[in-house]
Protein backbone atom coordinates (compact mmCIF):
# COMPACT_ATOMS: atom_id res chain seq x y z
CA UNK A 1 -9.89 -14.58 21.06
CA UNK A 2 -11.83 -11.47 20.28
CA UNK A 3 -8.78 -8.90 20.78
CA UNK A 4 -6.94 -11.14 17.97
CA UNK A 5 -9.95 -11.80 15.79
CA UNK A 6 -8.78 -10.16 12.61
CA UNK A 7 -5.36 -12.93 12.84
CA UNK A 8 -7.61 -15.56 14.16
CA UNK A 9 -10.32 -15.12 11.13
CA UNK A 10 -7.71 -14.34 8.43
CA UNK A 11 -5.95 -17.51 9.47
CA UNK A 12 -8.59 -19.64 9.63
CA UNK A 13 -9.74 -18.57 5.80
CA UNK A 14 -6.35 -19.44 5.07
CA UNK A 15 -6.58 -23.34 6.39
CA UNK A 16 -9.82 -23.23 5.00
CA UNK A 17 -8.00 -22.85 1.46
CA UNK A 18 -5.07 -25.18 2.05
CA UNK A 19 -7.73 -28.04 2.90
CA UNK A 20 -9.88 -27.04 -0.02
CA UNK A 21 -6.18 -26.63 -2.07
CA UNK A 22 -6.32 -30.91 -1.49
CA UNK A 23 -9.43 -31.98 -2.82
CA UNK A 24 -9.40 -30.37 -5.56
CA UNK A 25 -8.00 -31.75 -8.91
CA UNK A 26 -6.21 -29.78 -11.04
CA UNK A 27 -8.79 -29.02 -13.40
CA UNK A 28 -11.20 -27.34 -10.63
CA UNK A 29 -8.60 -25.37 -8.73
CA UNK A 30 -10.41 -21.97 -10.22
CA UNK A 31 -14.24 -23.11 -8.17
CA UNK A 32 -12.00 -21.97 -5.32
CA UNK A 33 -11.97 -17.90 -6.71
CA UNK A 34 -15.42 -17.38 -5.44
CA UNK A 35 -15.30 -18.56 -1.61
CA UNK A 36 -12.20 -17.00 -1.07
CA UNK A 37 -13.82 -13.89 -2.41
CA UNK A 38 -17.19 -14.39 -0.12
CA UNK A 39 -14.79 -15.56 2.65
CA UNK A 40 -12.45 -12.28 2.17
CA UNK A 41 -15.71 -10.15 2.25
CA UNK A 42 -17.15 -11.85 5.53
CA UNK A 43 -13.77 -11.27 7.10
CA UNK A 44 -13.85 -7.83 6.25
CA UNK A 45 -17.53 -6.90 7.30
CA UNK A 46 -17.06 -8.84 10.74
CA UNK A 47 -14.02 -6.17 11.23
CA UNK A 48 -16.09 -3.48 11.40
CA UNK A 49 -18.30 -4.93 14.35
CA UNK A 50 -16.51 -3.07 17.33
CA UNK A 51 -14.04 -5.22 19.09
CA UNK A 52 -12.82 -5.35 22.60
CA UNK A 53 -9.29 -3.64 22.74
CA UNK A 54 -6.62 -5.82 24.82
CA UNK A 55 -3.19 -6.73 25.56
CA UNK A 56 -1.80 -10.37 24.86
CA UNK A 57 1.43 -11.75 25.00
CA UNK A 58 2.67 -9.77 28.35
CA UNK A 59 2.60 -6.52 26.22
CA UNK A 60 3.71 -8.14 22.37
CA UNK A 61 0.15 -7.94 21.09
CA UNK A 62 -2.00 -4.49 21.79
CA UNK A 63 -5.31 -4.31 20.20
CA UNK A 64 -7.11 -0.90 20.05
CA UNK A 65 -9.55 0.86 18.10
CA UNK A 66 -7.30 2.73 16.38
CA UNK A 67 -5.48 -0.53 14.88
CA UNK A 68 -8.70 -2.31 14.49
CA UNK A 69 -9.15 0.36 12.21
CA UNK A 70 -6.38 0.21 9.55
CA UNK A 71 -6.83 -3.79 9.45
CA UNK A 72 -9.97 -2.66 8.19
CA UNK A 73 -8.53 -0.35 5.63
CA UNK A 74 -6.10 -3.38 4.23
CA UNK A 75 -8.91 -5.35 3.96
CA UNK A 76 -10.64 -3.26 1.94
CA UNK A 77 -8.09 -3.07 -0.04
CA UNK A 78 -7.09 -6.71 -0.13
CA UNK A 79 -10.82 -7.61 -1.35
CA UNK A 80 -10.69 -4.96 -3.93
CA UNK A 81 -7.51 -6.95 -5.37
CA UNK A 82 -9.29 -10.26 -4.80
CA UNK A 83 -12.11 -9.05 -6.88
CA UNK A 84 -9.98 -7.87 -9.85
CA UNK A 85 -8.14 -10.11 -10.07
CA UNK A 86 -10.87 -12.68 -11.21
CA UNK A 87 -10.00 -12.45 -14.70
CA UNK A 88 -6.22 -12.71 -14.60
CA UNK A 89 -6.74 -16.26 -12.49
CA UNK A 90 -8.66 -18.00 -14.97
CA UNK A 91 -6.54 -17.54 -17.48
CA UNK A 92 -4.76 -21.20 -18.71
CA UNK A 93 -1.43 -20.41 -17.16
CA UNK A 94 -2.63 -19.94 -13.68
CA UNK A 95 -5.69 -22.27 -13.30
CA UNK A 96 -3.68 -24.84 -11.40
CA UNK A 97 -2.10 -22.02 -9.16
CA UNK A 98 -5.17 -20.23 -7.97
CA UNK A 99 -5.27 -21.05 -4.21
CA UNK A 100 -1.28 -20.21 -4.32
CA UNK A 101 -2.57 -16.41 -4.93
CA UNK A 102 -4.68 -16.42 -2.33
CA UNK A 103 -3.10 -18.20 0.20
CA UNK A 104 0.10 -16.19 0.00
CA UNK A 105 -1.88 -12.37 -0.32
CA UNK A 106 -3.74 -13.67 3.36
CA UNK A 107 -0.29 -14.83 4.83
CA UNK A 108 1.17 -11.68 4.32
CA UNK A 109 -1.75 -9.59 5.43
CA UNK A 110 -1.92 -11.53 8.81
CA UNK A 111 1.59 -10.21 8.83
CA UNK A 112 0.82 -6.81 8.30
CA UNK A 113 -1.97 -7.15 10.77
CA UNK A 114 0.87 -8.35 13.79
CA UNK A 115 3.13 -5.49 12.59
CA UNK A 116 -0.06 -3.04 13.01
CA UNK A 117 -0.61 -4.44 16.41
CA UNK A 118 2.83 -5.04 17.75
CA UNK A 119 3.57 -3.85 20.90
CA UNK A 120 7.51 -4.50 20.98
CA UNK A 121 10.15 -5.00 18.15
CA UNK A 122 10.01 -8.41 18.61
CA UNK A 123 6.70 -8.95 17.64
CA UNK A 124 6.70 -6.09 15.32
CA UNK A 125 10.29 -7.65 12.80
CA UNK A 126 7.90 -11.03 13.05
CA UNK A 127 4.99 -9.59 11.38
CA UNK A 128 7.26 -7.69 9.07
CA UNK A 129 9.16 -11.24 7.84
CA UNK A 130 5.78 -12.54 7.57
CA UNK A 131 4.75 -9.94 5.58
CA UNK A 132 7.70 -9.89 3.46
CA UNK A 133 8.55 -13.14 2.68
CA UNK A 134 5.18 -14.39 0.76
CA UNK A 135 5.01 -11.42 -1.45
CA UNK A 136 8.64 -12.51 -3.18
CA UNK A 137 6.79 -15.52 -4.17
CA UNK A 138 3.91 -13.28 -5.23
CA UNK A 139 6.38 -11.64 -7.55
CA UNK A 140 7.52 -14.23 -9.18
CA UNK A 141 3.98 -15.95 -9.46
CA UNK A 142 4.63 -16.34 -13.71
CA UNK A 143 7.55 -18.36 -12.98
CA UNK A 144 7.26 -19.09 -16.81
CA UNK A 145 8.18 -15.49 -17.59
CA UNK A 146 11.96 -14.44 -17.17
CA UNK A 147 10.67 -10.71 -15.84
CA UNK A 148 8.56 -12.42 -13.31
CA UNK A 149 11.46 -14.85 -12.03
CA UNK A 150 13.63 -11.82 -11.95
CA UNK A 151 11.37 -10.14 -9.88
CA UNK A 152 10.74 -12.04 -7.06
CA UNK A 153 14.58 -12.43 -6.89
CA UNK A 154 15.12 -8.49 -6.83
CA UNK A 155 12.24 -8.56 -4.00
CA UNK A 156 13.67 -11.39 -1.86
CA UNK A 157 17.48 -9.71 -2.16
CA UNK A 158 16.41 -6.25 -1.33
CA UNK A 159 13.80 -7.67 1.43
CA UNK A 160 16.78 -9.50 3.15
CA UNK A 161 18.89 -6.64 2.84
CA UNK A 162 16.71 -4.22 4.32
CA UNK A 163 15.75 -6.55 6.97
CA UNK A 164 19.01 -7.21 8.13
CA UNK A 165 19.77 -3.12 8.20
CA UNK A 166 16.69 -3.00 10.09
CA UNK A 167 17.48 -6.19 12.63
CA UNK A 168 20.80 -4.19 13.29
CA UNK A 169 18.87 -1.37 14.50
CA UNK A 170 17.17 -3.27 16.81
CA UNK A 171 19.62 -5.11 18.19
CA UNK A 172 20.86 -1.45 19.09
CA UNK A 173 17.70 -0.24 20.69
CA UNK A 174 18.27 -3.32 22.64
CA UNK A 175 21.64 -3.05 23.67
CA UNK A 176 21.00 0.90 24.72
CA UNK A 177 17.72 0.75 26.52
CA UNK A 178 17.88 -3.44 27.79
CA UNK A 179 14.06 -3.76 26.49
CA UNK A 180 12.18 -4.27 23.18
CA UNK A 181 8.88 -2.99 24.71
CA UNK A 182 7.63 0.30 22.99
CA UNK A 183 6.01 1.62 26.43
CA UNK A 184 9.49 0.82 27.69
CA UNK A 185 11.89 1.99 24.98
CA UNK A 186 9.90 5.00 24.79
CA UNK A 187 10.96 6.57 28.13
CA UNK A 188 14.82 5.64 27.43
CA UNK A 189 15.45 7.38 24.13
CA UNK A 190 17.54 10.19 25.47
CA UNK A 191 19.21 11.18 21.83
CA UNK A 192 22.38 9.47 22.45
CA UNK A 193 24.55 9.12 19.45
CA UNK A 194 24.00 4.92 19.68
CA UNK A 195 20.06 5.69 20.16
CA UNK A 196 20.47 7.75 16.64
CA UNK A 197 22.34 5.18 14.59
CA UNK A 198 19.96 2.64 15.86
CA UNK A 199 17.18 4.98 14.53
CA UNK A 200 18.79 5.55 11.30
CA UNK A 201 19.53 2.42 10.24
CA UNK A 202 15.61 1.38 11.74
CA UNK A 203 14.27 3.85 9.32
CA UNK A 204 16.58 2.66 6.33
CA UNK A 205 14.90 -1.02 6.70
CA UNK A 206 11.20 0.90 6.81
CA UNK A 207 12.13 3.34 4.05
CA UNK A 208 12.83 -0.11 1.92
CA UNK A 209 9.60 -1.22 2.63
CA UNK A 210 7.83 2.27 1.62
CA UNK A 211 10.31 2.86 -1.80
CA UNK A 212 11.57 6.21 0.13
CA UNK A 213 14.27 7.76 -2.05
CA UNK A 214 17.04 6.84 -2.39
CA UNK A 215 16.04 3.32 -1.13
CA UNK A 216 13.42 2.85 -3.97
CA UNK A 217 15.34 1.27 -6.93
CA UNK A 218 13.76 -2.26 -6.47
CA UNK A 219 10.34 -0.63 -6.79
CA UNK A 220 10.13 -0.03 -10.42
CA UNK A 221 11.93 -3.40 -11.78
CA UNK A 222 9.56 -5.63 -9.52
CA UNK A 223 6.49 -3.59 -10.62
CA UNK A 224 6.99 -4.31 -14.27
CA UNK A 225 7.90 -7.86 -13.18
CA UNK A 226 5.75 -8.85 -11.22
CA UNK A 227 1.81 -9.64 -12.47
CA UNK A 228 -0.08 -6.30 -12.62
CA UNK A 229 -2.51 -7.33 -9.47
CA UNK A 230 0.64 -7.70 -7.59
CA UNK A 231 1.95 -5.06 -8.37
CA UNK A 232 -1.37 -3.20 -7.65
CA UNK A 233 -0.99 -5.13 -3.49
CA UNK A 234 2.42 -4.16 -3.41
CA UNK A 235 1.97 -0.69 -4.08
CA UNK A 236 -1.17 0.23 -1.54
CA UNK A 237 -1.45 -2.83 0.89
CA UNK A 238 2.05 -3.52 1.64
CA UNK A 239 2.85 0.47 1.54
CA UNK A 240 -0.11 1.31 3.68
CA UNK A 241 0.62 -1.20 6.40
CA UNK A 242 4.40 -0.10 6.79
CA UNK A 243 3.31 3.79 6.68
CA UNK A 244 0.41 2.84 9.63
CA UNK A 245 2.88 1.07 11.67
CA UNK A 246 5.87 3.98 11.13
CA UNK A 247 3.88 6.55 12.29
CA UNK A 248 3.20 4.78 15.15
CA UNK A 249 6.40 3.90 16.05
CA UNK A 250 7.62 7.56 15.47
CA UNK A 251 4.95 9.33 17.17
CA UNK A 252 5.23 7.07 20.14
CA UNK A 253 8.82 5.27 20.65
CA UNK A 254 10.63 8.24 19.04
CA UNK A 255 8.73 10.83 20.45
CA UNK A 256 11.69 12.39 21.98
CA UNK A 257 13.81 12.57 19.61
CA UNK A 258 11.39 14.12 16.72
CA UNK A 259 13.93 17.32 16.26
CA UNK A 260 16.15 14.63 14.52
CA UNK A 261 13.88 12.67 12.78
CA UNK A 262 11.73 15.21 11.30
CA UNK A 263 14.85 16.84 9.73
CA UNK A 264 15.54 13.57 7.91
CA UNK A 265 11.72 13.44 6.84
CA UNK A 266 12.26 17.43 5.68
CA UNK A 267 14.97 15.86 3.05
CA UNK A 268 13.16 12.47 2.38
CA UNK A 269 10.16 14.12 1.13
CA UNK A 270 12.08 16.70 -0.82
CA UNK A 271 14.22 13.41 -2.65
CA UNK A 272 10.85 11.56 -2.94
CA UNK A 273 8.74 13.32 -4.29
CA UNK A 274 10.49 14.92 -6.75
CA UNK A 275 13.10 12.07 -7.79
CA UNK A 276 9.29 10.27 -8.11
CA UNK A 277 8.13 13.00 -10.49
CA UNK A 278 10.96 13.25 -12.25
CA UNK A 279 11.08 9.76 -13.27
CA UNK A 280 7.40 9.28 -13.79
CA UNK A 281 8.02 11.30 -17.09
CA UNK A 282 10.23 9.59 -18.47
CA UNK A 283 8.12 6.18 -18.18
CA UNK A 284 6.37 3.95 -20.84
CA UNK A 285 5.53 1.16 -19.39
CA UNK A 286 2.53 1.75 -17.28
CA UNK A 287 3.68 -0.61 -14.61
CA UNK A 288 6.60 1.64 -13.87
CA UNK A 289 4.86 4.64 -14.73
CA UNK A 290 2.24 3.84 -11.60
CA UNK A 291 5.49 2.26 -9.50
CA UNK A 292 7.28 5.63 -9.85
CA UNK A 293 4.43 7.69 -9.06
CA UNK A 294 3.66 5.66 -6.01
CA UNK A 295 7.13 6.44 -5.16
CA UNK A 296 5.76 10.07 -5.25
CA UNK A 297 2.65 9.47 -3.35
CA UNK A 298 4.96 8.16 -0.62
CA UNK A 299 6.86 11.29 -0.23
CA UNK A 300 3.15 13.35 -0.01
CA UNK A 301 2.03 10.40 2.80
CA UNK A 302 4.92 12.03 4.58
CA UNK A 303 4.00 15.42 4.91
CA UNK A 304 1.40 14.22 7.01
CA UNK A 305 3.57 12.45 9.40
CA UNK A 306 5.94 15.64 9.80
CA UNK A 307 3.21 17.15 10.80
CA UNK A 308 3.70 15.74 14.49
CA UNK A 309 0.37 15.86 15.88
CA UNK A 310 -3.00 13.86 15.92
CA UNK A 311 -3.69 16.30 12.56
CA UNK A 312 -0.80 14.90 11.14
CA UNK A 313 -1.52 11.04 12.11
CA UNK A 314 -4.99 11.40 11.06
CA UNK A 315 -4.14 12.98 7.20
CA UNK A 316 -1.68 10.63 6.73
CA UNK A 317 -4.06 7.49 7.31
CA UNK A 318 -6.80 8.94 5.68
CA UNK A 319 -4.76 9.55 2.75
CA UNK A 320 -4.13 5.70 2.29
CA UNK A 321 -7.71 4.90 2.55
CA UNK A 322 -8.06 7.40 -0.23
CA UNK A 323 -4.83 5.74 -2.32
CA UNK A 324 -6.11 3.08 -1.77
CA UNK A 325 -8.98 3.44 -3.85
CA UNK A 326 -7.31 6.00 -6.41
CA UNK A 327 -4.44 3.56 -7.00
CA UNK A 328 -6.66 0.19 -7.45
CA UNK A 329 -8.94 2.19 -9.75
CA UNK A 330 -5.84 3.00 -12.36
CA UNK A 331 -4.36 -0.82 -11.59
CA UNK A 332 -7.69 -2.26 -12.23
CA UNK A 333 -7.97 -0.82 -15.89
CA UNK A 334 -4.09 -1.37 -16.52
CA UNK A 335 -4.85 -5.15 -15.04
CA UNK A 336 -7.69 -5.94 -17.56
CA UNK A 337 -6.04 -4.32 -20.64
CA UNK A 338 -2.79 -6.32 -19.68
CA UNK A 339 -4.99 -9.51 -19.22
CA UNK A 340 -7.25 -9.61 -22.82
CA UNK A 341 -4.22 -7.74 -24.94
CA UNK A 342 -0.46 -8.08 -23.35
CA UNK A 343 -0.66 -4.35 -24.29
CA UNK A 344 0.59 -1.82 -21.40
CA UNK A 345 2.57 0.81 -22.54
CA UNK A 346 1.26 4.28 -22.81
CA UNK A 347 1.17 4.60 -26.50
CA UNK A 348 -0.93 1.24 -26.72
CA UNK A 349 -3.76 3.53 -24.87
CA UNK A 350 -3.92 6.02 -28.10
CA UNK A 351 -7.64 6.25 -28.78
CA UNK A 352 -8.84 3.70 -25.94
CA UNK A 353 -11.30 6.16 -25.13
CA UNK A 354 -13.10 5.28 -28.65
CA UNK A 355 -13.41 1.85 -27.90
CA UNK A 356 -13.40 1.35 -24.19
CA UNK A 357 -14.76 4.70 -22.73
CA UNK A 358 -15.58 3.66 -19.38
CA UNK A 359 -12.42 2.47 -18.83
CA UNK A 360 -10.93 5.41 -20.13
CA UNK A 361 -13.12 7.19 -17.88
CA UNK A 362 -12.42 4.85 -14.73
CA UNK A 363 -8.85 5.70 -15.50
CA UNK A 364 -9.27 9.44 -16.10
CA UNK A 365 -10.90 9.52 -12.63
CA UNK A 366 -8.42 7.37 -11.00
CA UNK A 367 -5.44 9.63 -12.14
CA UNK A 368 -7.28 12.74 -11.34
CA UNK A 369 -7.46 11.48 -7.87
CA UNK A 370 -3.40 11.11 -7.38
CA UNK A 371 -3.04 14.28 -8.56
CA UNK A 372 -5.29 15.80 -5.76
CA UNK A 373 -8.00 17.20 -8.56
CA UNK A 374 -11.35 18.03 -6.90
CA UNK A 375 -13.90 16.72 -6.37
CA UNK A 376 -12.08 13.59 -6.10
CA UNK A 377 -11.30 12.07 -2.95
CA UNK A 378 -7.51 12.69 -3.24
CA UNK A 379 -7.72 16.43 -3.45
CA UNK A 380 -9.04 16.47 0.16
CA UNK A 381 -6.42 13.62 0.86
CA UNK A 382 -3.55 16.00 -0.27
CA UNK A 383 -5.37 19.27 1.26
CA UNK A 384 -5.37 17.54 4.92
CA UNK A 385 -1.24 16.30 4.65
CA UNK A 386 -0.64 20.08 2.96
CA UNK A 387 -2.97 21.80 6.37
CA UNK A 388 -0.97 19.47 8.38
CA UNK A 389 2.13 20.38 7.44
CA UNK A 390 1.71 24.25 6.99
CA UNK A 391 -0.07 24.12 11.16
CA UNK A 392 4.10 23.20 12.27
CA UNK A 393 5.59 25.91 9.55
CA UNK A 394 6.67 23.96 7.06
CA UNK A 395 6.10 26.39 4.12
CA UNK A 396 8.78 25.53 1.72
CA UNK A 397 8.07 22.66 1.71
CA UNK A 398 4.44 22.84 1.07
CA UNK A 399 6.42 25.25 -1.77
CA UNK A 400 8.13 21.97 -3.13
CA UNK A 401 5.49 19.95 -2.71
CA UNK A 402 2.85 22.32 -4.69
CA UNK A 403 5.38 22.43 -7.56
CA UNK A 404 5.60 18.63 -7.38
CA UNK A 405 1.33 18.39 -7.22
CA UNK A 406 1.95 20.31 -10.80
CA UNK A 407 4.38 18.15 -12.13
CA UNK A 408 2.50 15.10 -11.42
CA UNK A 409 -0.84 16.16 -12.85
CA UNK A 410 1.63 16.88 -16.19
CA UNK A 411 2.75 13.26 -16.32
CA UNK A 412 -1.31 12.08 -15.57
CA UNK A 413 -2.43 14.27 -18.19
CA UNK A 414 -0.24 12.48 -20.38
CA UNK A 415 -2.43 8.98 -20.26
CA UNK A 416 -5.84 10.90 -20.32
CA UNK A 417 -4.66 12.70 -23.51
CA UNK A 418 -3.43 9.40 -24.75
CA UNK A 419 -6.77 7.68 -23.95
CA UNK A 420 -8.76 11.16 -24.67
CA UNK A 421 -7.20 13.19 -27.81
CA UNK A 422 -4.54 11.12 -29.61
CA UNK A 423 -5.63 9.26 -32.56
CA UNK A 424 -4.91 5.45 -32.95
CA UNK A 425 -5.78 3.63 -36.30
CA UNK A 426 -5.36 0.30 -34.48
CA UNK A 427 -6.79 1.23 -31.08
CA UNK A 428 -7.09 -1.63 -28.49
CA UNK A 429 -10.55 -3.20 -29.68
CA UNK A 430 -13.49 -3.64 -27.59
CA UNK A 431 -14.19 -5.92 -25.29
CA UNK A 432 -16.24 -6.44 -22.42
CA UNK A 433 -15.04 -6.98 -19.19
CA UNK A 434 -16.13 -9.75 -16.65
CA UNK A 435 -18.57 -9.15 -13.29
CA UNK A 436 -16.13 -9.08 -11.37
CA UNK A 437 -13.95 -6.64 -13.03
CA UNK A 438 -16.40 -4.20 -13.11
CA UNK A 439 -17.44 -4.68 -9.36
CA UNK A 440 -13.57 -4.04 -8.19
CA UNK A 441 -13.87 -0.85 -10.66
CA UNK A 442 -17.02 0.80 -9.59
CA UNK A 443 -15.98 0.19 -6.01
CA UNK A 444 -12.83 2.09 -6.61
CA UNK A 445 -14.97 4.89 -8.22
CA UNK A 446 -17.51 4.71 -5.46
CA UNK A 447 -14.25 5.22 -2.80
CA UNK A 448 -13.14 8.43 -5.18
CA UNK A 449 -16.34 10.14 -5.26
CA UNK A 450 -17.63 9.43 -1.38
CA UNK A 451 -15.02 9.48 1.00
CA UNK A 452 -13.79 13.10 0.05
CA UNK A 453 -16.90 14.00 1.21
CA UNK A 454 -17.73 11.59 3.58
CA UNK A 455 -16.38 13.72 6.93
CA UNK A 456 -17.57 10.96 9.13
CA UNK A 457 -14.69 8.81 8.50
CA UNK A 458 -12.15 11.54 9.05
CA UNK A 459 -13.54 13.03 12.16
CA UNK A 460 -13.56 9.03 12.97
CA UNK A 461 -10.03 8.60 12.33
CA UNK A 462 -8.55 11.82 14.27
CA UNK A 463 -10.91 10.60 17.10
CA UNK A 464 -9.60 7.06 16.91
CA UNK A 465 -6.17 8.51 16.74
CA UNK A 466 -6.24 10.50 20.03
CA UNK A 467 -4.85 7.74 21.74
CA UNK A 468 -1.87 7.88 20.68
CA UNK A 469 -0.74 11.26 22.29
């Protein structure tokens, strides 16, 4: 039980819920906010008590330290959401849905947390269905808005198409190597041109999942669709855990084959980043302005993993614990505005820095941190994938990428002027936001301004992540 003791805790909140989900009436379904919060935060503080690594399952389940430690990191994350998104679940519309939020975020993250720990593909497409399926019903959570229907429809279509891409891949790692077991696929991969297509069309289903160019054109439509703290999981949660269990797939199954598959990374990040960039401009909307620079932050998560080595693995994890943070932080403040004014276009943050500064500031900071500004924790984030990919010669495309890093503070300077410099004479009033708002917000702050600095946690992660090589 204690190897599987994130599951078997995350699960048992869960039932906890449903039963509490029957008792209550109608009327009271928002008493249930606060113990799932408590209960999320127990969950997540028990995590970091060390566990006993372990094997379950004949080999299907592996438990180390190393994946101990990214279910820690999405459950950071995940309480972070549960925290701001207080506000947003007492409003009328969703009182009598509350539980449904919860429930569903926890039944995808005990997904993510099988994926994480997966030990052969079969195990590994189970989590990923689990993790999947729930967050189309996430999407379309405001049934009673057309954008939020149409969302979860676009998630569920795209889901099942890149599932089945990816299924096919697997069924061809099967059929060439007679085993789903990573320790024994591993050892098999020879390069053959079967072993390659399977590998393709295995990435394709994972590239979905991570809005890789060009298989990101779902991401900005379900985004602006779906309710902003949905958005705000589906952009670092769902991302992180598919990035945490790719690299650990490539670095370990693929291992012999990594001529091929960096070359495809080489041209994904290129497409990614700067397709990301591009179209980051060109956005209004702040819900696809933040889905198409996630795209972006994707294609920098990368560099890290091209960098084929426990440097690499370790930059490219600690770069999601510090998105994590950066990207909540700018959600957060788009979630409340959304929530007290419907306003959440770029123009509607003219002169917000008049009437709301510490939001304006939260935000500032937040966007400062994608770019990869010091102090902030995500310009060490970006330094570490930029030292990891210069150590295996990858200069021009550090070259690209620094271009990119320029771009992208351009397009983020373009909020803070809006919330800084440009005058409004109708600026979003005042208004104070709730406890719990403001403790999801200075948390995200807190992450931006210590872990940068904080060298514990990396040297903890590269040490964690020796045993993979």
């Amino acid at each position: 039980m204690l190897i599987m003791r994130h599951e078997l805790l995350l699960i048992t909140i869960t039932v906890i819920l449903l039963i509490v989900e029957i008792f209550l009436p109608n009327t009271q379904k928002h008493k249930i906010i606060l113990p799932a919060i408590l209960l999320m935060a127990a969950v997540t503080l028990v995590g970091f008590i060390p566990g006993t690594p372990g094997v379950l399952f004949g080999g299907m389940y592996q438990s180390t330290a190393l994946t101990m430690m990214l279910k820690n990191i999405l459950n950071i994350g995940v309480l972070i959401i549960f925290i701001q998104s207080v506000d947003w679940l007492k409003q009328d519309q969703n009182k009598e849905k509350v539980s449904e939020f919860f429930i569903l975020i926890l039944s995808t993250l005990i997904g993510m947390n099988y994926m994480i720990s997966s030990g052969d593909f079969l195990m590994f497409y189970l989590g990923l269905e689990l993790a999947t399926i729930p967050i189309a019903a996430l999407a379309a959570y405001e049934r009673y808005k057309e954008k939020s229907a149409e969302a979860g429809v676009k998630l569920i279509f795209t889901s099942a198409l890149s599932s089945g891409i990816l299924l096919y891949g697997l069924s061809m790692i099967y059929g060439t190597t007679g085993t789903m077991y990573f320790a024994d696929v591993a050892p098999l991969i020879t390069g053959a041109p079967l072993q390659v297509l399977a590998f393709i069309f295995f990435f394709t289903g994972m590239a979905f999942k991570i809005s890789l160019v060009p298989f990101h054109l779902w991401t900005a439509d379900v985004y602006e669709g779906a309710p902003v703290n949905v958005a705000s999981y589906l952009s670092v949660i769902s991302k992180g855990a598919a990035v945490f269990i790719l690299t650990i797939i490539l670095y370990t199954v693929f291992a012999k084959i990594v001529v091929i598959w960096s070359q495809m990374l080489y041209i994904i990040i290129i497409l990614t980043i700067t397709v990301g960039n591009l179209f980051a401009m060109r956005q209004q909307n702040l819900k696809r302005f933040l889905a198409f620079s996630s795209i972006a932050q994707a294609g920098f998560i990368l560099l890290g993993i091209i960098g084929q080595s426990q440097l690499g693995m370790t930059t490219a994890i600690y770069f999601v614990l510090v998105y994590i943070f950066s990207n909540l932080g700018a959600f957060g403040v788009v979630a409340i505005i959304s929530n007290r004014t419907g306003k959440e276009t770029i123009n509607d943050y003219d002169g917000l820095y008049r009437t709301n500064p510490k939001l304006s500031l939260v935000m500032m900071l937040a966007l400062f941190s994608l770019a990869g500004i010091p102090p902030l924790a995500g310009f060490f984030g970006k330094f570490f994938l930029f030292t990891a990919a210069g150590k295996q010669g990858y200069f021009i495309l550090l070259l690209i990428a620094l271009l990119n890093t320029i771009i992208s503070l351009y397009y983020y300077l373009l909020v803070i002027k809006a919330m800084l410099l440009n005058s409004n004479d109708q600026p979003i009033a005042k208004f104070k936001s709730d406890c719990y708002t403001r403790l999801g917000l200075v948390l995200c702050v807190a992450g931006m301004a210590v872990i940068g600095f904080a060298s514990v946690i990396y040297e903890n992660i590269f040490n964690l992540s020796f045993g993979i090589f």
